[in-house]
Protein backbone atom coordinates (compact mmCIF):
# COMPACT_ATOMS: atom_id res chain seq x y z
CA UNK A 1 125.38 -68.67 97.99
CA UNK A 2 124.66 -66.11 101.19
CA UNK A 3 121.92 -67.19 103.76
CA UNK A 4 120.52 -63.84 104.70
CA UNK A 5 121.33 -62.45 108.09
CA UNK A 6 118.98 -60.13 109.49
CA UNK A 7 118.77 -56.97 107.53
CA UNK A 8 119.02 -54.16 110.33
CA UNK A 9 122.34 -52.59 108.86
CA UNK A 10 120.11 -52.05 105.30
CA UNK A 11 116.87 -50.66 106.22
CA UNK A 12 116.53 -46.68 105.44
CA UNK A 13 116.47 -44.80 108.67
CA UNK A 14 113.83 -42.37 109.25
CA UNK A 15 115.08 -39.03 110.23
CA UNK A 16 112.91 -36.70 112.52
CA UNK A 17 113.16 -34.00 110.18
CA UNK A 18 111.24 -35.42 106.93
CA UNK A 19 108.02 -36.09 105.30
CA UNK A 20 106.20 -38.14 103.34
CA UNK A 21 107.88 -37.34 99.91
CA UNK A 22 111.21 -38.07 101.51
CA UNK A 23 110.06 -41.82 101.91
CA UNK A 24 108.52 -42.55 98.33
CA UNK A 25 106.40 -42.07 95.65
CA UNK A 26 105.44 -45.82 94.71
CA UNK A 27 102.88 -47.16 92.13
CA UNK A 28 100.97 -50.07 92.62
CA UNK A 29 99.01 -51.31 88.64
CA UNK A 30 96.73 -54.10 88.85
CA UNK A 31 93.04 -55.38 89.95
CA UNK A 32 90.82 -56.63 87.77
CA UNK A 33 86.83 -57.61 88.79
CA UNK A 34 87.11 -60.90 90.90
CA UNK A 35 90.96 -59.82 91.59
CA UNK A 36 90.07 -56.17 93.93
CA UNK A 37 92.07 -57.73 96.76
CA UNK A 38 95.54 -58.09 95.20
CA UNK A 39 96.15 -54.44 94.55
CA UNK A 40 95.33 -53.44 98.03
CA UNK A 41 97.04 -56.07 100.02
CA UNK A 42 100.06 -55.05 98.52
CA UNK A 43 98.66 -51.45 99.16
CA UNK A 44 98.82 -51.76 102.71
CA UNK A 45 101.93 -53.91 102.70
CA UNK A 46 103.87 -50.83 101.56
CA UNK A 47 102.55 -48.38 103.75
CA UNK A 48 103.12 -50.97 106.79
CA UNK A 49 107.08 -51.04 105.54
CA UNK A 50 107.94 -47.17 105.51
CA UNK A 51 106.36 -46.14 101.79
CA UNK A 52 105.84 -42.29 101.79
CA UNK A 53 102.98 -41.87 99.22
CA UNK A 54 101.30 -45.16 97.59
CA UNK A 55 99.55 -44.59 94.56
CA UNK A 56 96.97 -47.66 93.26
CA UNK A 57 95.76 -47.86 89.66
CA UNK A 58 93.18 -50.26 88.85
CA UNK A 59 90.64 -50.34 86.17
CA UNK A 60 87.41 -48.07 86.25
CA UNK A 61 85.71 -51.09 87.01
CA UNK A 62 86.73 -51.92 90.54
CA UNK A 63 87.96 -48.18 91.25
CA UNK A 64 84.93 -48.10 93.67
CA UNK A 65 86.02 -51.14 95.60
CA UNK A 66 89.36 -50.12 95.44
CA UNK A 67 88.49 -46.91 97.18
CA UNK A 68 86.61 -48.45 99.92
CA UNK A 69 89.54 -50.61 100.85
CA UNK A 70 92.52 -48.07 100.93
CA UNK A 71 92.33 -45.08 103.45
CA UNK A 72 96.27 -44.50 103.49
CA UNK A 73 96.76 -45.38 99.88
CA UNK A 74 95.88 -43.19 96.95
CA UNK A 75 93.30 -45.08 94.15
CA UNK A 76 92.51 -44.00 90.72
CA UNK A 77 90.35 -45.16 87.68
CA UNK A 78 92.09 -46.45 84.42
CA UNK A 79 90.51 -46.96 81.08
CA UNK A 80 89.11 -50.68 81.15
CA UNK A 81 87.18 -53.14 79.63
CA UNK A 82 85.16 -56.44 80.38
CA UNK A 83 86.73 -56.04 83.76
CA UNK A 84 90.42 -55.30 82.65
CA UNK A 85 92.70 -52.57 81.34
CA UNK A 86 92.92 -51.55 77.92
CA UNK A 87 95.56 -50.35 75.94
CA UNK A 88 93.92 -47.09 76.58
CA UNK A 89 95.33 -46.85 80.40
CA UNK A 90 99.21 -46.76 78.46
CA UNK A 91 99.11 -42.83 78.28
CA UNK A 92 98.38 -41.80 81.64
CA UNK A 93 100.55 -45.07 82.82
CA UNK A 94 103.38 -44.06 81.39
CA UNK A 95 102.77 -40.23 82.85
CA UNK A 96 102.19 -41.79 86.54
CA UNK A 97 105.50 -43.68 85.96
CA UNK A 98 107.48 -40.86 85.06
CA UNK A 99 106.41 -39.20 88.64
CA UNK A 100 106.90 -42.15 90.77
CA UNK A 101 110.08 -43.73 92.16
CA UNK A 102 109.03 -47.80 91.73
CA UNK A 103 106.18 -49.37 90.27
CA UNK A 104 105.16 -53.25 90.79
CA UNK A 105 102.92 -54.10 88.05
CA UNK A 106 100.67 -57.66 87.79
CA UNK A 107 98.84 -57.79 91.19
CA UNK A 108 95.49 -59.83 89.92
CA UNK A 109 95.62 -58.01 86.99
CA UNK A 110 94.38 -60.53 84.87
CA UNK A 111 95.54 -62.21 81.39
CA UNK A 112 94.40 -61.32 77.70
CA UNK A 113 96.15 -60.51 74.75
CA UNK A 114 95.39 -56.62 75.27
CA UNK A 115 97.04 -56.63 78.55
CA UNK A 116 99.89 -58.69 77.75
CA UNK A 117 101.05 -56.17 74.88
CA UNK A 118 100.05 -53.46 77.88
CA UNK A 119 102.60 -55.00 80.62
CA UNK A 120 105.12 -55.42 77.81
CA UNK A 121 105.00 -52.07 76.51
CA UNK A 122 105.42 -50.70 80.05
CA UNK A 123 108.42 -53.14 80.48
CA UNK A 124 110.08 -51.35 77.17
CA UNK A 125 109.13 -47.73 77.73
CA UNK A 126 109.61 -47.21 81.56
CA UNK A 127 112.54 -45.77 82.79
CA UNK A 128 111.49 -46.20 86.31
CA UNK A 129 112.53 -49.46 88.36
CA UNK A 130 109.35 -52.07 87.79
CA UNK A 131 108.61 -54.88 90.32
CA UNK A 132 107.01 -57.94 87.99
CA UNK A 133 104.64 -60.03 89.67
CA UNK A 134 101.63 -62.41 88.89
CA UNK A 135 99.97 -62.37 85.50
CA UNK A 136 102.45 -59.28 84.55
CA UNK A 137 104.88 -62.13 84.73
CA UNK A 138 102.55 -64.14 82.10
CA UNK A 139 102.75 -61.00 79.92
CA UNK A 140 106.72 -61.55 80.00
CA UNK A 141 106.48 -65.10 79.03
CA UNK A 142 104.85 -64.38 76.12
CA UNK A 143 108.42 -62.72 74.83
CA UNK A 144 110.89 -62.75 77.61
CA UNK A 145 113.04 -60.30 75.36
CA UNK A 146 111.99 -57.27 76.92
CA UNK A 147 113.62 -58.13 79.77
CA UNK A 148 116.51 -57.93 77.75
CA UNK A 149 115.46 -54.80 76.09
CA UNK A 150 114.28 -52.59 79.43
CA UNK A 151 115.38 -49.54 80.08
CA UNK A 152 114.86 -49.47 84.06
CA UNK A 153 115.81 -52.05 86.38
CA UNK A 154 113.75 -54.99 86.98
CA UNK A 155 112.60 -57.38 89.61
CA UNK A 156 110.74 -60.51 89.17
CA UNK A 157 109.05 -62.31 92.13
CA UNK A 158 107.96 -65.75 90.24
CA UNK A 159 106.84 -68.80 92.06
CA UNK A 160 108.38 -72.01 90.39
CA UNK A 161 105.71 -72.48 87.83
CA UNK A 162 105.85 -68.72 86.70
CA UNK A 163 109.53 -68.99 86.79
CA UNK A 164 109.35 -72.43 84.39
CA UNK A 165 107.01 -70.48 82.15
CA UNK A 166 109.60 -67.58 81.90
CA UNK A 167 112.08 -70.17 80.87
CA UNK A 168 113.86 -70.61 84.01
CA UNK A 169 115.09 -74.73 83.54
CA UNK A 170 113.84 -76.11 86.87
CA UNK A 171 114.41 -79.99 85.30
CA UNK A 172 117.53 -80.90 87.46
CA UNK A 173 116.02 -79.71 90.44
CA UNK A 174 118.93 -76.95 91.41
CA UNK A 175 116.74 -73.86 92.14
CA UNK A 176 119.81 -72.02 92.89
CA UNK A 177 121.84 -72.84 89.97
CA UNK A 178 118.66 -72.04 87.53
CA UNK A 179 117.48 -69.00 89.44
CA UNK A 180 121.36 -67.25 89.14
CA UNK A 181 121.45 -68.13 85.43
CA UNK A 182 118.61 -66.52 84.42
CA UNK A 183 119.34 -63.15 86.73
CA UNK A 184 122.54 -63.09 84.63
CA UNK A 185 121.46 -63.79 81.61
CA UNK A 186 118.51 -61.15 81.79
CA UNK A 187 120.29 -58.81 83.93
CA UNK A 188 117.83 -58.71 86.42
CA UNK A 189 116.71 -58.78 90.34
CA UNK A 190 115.20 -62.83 90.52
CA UNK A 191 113.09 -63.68 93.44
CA UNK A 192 112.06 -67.44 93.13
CA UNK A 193 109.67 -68.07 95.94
CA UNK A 194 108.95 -70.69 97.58
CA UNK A 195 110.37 -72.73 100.50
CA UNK A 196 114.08 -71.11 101.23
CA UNK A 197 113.39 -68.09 98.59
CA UNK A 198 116.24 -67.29 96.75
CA UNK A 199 116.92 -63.83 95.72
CA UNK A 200 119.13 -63.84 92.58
CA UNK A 201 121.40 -60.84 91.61
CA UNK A 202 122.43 -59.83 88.43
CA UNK A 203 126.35 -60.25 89.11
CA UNK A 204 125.67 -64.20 89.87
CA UNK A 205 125.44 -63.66 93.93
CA UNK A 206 122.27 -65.22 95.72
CA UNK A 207 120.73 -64.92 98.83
CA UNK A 208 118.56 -68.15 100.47
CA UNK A 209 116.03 -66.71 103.24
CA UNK A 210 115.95 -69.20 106.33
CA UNK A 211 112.66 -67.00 107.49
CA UNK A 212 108.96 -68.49 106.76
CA UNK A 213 106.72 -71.15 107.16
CA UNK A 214 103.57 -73.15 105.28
CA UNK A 215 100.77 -70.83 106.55
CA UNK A 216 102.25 -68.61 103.93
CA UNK A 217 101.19 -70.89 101.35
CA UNK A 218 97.95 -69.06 100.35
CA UNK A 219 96.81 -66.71 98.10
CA UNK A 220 97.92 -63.09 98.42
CA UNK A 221 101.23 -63.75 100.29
CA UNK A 222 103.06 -62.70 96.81
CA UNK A 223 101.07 -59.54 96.40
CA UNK A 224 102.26 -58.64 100.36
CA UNK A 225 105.96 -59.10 99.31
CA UNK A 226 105.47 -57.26 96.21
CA UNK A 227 103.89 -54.60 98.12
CA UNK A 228 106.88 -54.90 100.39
CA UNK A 229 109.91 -54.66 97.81
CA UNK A 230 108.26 -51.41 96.48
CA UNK A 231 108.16 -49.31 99.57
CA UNK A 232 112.05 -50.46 100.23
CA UNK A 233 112.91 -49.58 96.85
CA UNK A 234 111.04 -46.00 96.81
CA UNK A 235 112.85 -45.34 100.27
CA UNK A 236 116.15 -45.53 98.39
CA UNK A 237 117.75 -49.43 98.31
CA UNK A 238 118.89 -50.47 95.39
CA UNK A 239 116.55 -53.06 93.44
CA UNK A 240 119.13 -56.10 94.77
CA UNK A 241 119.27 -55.14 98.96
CA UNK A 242 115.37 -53.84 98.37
CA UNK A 243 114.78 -58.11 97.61
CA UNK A 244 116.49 -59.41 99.87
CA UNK A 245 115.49 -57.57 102.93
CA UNK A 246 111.77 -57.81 102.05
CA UNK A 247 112.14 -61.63 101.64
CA UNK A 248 113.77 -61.59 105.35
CA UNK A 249 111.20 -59.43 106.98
CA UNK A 250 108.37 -61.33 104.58
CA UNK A 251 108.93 -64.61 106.20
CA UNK A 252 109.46 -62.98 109.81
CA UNK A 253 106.35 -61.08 109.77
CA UNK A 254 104.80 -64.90 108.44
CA UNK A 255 106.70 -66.60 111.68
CA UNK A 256 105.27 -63.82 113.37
CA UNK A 257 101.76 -64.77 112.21
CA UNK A 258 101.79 -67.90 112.96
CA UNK A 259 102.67 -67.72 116.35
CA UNK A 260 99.92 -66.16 116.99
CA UNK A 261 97.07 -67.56 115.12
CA UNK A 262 99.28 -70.68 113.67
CA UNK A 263 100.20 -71.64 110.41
CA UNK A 264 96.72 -73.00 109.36
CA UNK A 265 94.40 -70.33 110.06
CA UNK A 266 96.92 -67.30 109.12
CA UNK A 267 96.13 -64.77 106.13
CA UNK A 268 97.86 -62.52 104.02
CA UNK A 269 96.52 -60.06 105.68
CA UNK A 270 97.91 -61.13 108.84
CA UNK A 271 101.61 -60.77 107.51
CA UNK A 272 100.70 -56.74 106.71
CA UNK A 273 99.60 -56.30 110.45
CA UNK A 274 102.92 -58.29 112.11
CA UNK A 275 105.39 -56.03 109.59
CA UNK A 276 105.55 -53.28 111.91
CA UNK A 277 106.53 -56.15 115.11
CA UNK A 278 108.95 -57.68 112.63
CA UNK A 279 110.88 -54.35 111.86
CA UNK A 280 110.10 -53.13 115.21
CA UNK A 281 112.54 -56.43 116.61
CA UNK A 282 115.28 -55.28 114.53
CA UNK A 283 115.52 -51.92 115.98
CA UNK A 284 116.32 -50.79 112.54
CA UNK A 285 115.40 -47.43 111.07
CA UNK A 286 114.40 -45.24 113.59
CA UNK A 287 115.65 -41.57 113.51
């Protein structure tokens, strides 16, 4: 087990001679009507940690919304239904993939049978990195061998319940020994949240994050980290550093927060506008 030290040493740097496509080409897929904030939190989360170009699809049915809510960020329409995407949006998904560097799919996405076989054909056909979050993690539960069967590397950001319906064996209460058996066993990047988040490596090492505090116990905190691991991914670390450095700066830019507005009162939101202060403190990256 690692505690993880401040993450400086890890962060890209930003040269004074680049541009925006030398920093990323991410995709964010999710939304779904009562869900419009999810996609764009983590939107805005990846901009606010270095992203280059941040692309958002979301179904036809919220495009508008989404629109209104992202100036930096790139939104477009997908093929959608009672709300959701269809199986029609797998075409032109698979197309965006192939022209981005990362993806995190599941942000308030929503849950049906047509989206689960959706998220899971993604999982088997991409050959870009994915990111796994929220009800794309449901999707996975439903057959949690195409993990197994991916062709791109994979990070899952599961709180404990998602990680118990994944099949992660939370029973003895050793968080650390369950969350580095199932990294191993599914050869991919774990990130079990929750108090002391522990990022779990394929090759059985894991990383606890002493950063964070209770005010980030609300809704949309997740979709800020998954936001978050994208941009670091799409700027060049490796799925594994990408994880644990987000965690670190996560729960800094949360400590951050709650200094100033404390722990009760504190948004989501909040953590996207203290990222820049919490990278700024490191002095990392700069050309």
């Amino acid at each position: 087990m690692h505690r993880i030290e401040p993450c400086a040493p890890y962060l890209p740097r930003r040269a004074s001679d680049t541009n925006k496509y030398d920093y990323g080409r991410v995709l964010i897929v999710g939304g779904c009507v009562g869900y419009t904030g999810a996609p764009t939190l983590c939107a805005h989360a990846a901009l606010r940690c270095g992203a280059g170009l941040v692309s958002v699809g979301v179904p036809e049915a919220i495009y508008a919304i989404t629109a209104v809510k992202n100036d930096a960020a790139m939104p477009f329409p997908l093929p959608s239904a009672d709300g959701k995407l269809t199986a029609d949006a797998l075409p032109e998904l698979l197309e965006r993939l192939r022209r981005s560097d990362v993806c995190v799919l599941g942000p308030g996405l929503g849950r049906n049978a047509a989206l689960t076989a959706l998220v899971q054909a993604v999982v088997l056909r991409s050959e870009t990195p994915l990111v796994l979050d929220a009800d794309a993690l449901f999707a996975v539960a439903q057959d949690v061998t195409v993990l197994d069967r991916a062709r791109a590397p994979i990070v899952l950001t599961p709180h404990d319940g998602e990680f118990a319906r994944l099949g992660g064996d939370l029973s003895g209460g050793d968080r650390l020994g369950a969350a580095r058996r199932f990294a191993a066993e599914h050869r991919c990047v774990l990130v079990l949240k929750g108090h002391r988040t522990i990022t779990a490596w394929p090759d059985g090492r894991c990383f606890v994050n002493p950063t964070g505090n209770s005010g980030m116990a609300k809704g949309g905190s997740g979709d800020v980290l998954g936001g978050m691991i994208l941009a670091l991914i799409g700027q060049g670390l490796d799925p594994g550093r990408a994880s644990v450095c987000a965690v670190w700066l996560h729960g800094r830019a949360g400590d951050l927060a709650a200094a100033d507005k404390g722990e009760y009162g504190m948004l989501p939101s909040d953590l996207v506008e203290q990222l820049p202060y919490a990278i700024k403190e490191l002095g990392a990256g700069e050309g």
